[in-house]
N, C-alpha and C. Protein backbone atom coordinates (compact mmCIF):
# COMPACT_ATOMS: atom_id res chain seq x y z
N UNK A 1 -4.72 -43.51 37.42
CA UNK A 1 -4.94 -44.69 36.59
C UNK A 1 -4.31 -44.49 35.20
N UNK A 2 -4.38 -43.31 34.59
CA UNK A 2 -3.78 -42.72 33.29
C UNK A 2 -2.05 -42.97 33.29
N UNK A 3 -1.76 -42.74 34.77
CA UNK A 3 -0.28 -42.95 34.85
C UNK A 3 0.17 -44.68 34.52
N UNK A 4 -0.45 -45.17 35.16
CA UNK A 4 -0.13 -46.65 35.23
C UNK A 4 -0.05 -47.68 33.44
N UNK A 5 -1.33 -46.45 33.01
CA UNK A 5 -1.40 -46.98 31.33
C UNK A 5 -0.68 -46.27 30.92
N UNK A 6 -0.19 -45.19 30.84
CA UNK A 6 1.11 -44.96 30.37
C UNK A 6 2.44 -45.32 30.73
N UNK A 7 2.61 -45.79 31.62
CA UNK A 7 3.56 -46.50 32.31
C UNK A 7 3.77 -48.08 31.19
N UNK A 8 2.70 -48.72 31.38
CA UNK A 8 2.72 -49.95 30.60
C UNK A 8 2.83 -49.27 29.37
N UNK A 9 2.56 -48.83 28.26
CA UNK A 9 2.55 -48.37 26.96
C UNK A 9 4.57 -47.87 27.37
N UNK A 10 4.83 -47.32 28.05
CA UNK A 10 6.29 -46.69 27.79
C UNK A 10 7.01 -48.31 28.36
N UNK A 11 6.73 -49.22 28.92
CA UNK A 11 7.16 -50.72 28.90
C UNK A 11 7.47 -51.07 27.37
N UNK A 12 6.29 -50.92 27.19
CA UNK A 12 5.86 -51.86 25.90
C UNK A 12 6.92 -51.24 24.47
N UNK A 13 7.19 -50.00 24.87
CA UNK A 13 7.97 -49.23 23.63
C UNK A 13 9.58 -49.86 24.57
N UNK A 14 10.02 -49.85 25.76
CA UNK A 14 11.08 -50.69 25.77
C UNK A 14 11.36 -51.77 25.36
N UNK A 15 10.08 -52.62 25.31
CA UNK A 15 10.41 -53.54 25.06
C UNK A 15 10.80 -54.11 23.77
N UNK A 16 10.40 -52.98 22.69
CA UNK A 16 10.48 -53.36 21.34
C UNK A 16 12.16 -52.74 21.05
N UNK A 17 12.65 -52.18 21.58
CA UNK A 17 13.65 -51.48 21.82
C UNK A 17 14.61 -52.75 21.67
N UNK A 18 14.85 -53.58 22.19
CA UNK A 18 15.39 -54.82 22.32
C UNK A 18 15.06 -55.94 20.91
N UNK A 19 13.79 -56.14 20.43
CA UNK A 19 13.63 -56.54 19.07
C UNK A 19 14.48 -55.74 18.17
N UNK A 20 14.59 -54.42 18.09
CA UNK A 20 15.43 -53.40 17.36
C UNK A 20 16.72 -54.10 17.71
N UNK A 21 17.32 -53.99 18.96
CA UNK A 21 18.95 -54.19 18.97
C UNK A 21 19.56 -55.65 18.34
N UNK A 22 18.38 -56.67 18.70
CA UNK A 22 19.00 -58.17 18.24
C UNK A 22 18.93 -58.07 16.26
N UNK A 23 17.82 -57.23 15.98
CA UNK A 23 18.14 -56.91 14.70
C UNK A 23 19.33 -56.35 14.17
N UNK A 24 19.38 -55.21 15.01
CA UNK A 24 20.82 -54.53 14.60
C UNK A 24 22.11 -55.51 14.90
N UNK A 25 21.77 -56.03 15.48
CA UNK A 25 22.64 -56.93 15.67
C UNK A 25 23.17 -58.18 14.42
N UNK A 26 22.21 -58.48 14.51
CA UNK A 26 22.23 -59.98 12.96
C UNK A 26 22.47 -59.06 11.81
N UNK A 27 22.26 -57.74 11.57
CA UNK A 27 22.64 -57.40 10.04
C UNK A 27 24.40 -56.65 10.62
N UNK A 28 24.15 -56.45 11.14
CA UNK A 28 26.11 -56.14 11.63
C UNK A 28 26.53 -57.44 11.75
N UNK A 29 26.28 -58.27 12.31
CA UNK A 29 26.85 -59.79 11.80
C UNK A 29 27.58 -60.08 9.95
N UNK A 30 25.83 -59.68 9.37
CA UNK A 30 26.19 -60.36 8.17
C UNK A 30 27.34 -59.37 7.64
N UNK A 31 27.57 -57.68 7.85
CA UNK A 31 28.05 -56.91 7.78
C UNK A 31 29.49 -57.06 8.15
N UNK A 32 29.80 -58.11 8.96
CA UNK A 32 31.17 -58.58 9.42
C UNK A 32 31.41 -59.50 8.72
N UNK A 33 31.14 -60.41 7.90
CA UNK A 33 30.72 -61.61 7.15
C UNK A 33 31.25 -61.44 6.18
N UNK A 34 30.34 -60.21 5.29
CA UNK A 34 30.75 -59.93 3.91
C UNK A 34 32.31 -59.27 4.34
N UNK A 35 32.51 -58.36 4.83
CA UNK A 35 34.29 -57.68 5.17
C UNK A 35 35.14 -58.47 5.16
N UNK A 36 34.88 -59.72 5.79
CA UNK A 36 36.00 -60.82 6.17
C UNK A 36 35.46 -61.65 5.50
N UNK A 37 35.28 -61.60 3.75
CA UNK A 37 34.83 -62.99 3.07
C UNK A 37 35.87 -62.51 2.43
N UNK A 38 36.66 -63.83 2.01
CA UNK A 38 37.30 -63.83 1.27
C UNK A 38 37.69 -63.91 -0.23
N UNK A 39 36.44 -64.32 -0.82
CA UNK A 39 36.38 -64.43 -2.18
C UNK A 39 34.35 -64.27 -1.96
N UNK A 40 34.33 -64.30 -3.88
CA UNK A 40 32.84 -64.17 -4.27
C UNK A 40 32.17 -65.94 -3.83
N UNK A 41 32.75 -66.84 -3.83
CA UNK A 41 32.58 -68.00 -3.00
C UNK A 41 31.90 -68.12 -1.39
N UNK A 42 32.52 -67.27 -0.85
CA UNK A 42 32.08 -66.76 0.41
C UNK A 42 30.94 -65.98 0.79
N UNK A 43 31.06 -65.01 -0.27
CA UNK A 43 29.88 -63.50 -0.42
C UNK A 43 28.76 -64.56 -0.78
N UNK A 44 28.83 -65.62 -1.42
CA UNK A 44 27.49 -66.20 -1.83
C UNK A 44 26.62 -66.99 -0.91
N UNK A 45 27.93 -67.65 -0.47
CA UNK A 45 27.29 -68.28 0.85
C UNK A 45 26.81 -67.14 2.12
N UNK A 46 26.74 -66.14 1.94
CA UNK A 46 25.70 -65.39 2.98
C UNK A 46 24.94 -64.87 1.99
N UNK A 47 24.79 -64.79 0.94
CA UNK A 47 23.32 -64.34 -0.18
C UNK A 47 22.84 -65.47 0.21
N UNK A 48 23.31 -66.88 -0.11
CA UNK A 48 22.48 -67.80 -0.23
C UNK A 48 21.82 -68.28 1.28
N UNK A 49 22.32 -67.86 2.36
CA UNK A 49 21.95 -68.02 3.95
C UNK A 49 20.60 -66.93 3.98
N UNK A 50 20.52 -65.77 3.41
CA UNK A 50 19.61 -64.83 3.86
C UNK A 50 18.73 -65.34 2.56
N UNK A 51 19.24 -65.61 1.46
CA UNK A 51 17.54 -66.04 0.97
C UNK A 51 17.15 -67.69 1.00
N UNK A 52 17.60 -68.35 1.31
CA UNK A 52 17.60 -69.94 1.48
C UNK A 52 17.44 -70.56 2.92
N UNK A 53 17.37 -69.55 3.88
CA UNK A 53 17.47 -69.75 5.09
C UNK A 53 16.28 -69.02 5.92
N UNK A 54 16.04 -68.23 5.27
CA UNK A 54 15.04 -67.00 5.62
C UNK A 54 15.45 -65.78 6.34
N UNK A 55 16.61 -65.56 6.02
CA UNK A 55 17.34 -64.53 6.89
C UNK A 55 16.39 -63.21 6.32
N UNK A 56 16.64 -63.10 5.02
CA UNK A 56 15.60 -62.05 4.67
C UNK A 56 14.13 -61.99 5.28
N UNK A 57 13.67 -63.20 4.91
CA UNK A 57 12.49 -63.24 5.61
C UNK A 57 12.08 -62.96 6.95
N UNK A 58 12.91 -63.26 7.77
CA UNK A 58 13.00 -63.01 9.14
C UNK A 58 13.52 -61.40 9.80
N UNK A 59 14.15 -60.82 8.87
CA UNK A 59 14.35 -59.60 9.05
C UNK A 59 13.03 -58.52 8.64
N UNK A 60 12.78 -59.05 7.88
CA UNK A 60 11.25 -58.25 7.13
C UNK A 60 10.05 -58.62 8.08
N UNK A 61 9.63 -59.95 8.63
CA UNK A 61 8.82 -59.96 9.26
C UNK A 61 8.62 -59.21 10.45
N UNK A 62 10.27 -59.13 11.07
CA UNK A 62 10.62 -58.27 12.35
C UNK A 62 10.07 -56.92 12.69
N UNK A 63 10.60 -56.49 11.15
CA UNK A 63 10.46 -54.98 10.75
C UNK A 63 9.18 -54.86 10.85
N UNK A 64 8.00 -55.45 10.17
CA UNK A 64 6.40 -55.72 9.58
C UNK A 64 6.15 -55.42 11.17
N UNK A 65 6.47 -56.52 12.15
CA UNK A 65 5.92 -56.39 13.36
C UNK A 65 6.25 -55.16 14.04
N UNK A 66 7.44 -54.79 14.09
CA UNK A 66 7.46 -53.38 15.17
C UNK A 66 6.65 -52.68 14.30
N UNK A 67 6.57 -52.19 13.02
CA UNK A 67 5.90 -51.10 12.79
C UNK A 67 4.54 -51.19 12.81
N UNK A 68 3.58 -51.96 13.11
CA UNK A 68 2.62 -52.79 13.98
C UNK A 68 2.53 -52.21 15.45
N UNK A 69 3.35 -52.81 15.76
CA UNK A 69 3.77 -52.51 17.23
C UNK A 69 3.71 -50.93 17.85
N UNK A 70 4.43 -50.21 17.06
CA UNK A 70 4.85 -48.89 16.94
C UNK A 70 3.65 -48.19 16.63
N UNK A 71 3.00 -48.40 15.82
CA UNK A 71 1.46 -47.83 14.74
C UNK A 71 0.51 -47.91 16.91
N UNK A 72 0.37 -49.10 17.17
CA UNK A 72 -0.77 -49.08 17.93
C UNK A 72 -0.08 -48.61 19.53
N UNK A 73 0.91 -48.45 19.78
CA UNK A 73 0.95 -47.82 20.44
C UNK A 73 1.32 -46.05 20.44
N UNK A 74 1.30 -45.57 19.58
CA UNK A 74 1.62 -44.29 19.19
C UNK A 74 -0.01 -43.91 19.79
N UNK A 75 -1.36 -44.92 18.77
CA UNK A 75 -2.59 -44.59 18.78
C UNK A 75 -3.16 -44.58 20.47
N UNK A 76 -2.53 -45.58 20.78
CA UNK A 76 -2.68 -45.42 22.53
C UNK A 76 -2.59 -44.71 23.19
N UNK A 77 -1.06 -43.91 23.28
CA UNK A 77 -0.93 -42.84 23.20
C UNK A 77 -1.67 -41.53 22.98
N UNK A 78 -1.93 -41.31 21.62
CA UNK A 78 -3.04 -40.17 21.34
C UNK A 78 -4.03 -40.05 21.98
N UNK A 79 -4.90 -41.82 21.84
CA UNK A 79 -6.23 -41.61 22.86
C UNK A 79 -5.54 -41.04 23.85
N UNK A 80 -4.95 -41.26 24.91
CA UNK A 80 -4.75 -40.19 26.06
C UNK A 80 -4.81 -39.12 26.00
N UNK A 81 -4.13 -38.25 25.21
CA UNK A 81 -3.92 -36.69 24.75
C UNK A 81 -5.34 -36.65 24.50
N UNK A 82 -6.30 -37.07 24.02
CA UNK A 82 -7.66 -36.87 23.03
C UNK A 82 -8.06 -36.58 24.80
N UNK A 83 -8.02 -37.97 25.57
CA UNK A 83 -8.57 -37.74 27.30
C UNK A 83 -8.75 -36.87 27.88
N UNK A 84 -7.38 -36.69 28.21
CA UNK A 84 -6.88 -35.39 28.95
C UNK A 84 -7.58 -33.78 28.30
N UNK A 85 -7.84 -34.07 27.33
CA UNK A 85 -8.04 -32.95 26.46
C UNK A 85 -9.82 -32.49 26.89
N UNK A 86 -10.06 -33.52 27.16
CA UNK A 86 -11.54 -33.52 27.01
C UNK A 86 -11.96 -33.04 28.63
């Protein structure tokens, strides 16, 4: 039974695995953005997309959640070790 909940808990860390990549993804975007802007005209219009748009915001909330995410399943985790231990 211990296997099966660890089984789901090592799901659950894939699955955040994928929230990580679409992140990495949108800031290598903007990262291609700024390289190929052509003037400070350009550079502004992606300042002004990440704070006028919520790009910032949406990157921070992301972050807020996996490490959430990350925090309670680590603790999931432990309880087992604490289990087994006992």
């Amino acid at each position: 039974m211990k296997t099966r909940e660890l089984n789901k808990i090592a799901y659950d860390i894939a699955d955040l695995d994928a929230v990580i990549g679409l992140t990495q993804n949108y800031i290598s975007c903007l990262q291609l953005q700024a390289v190929r802007a052509k003037d400070n005209n350009d550079r502004f219009l992606i300042l002004h997309s990440l704070i006028h748009e919520k790009g910032f915001d949406n990157i921070m909330s992301n972050l807020e959640i996996l490490s959430e995410q990350i925090n309670s399943l680590a603790d999931e985790i432990l309880d087992h070790g604490d289990e087994v231990a006992q």
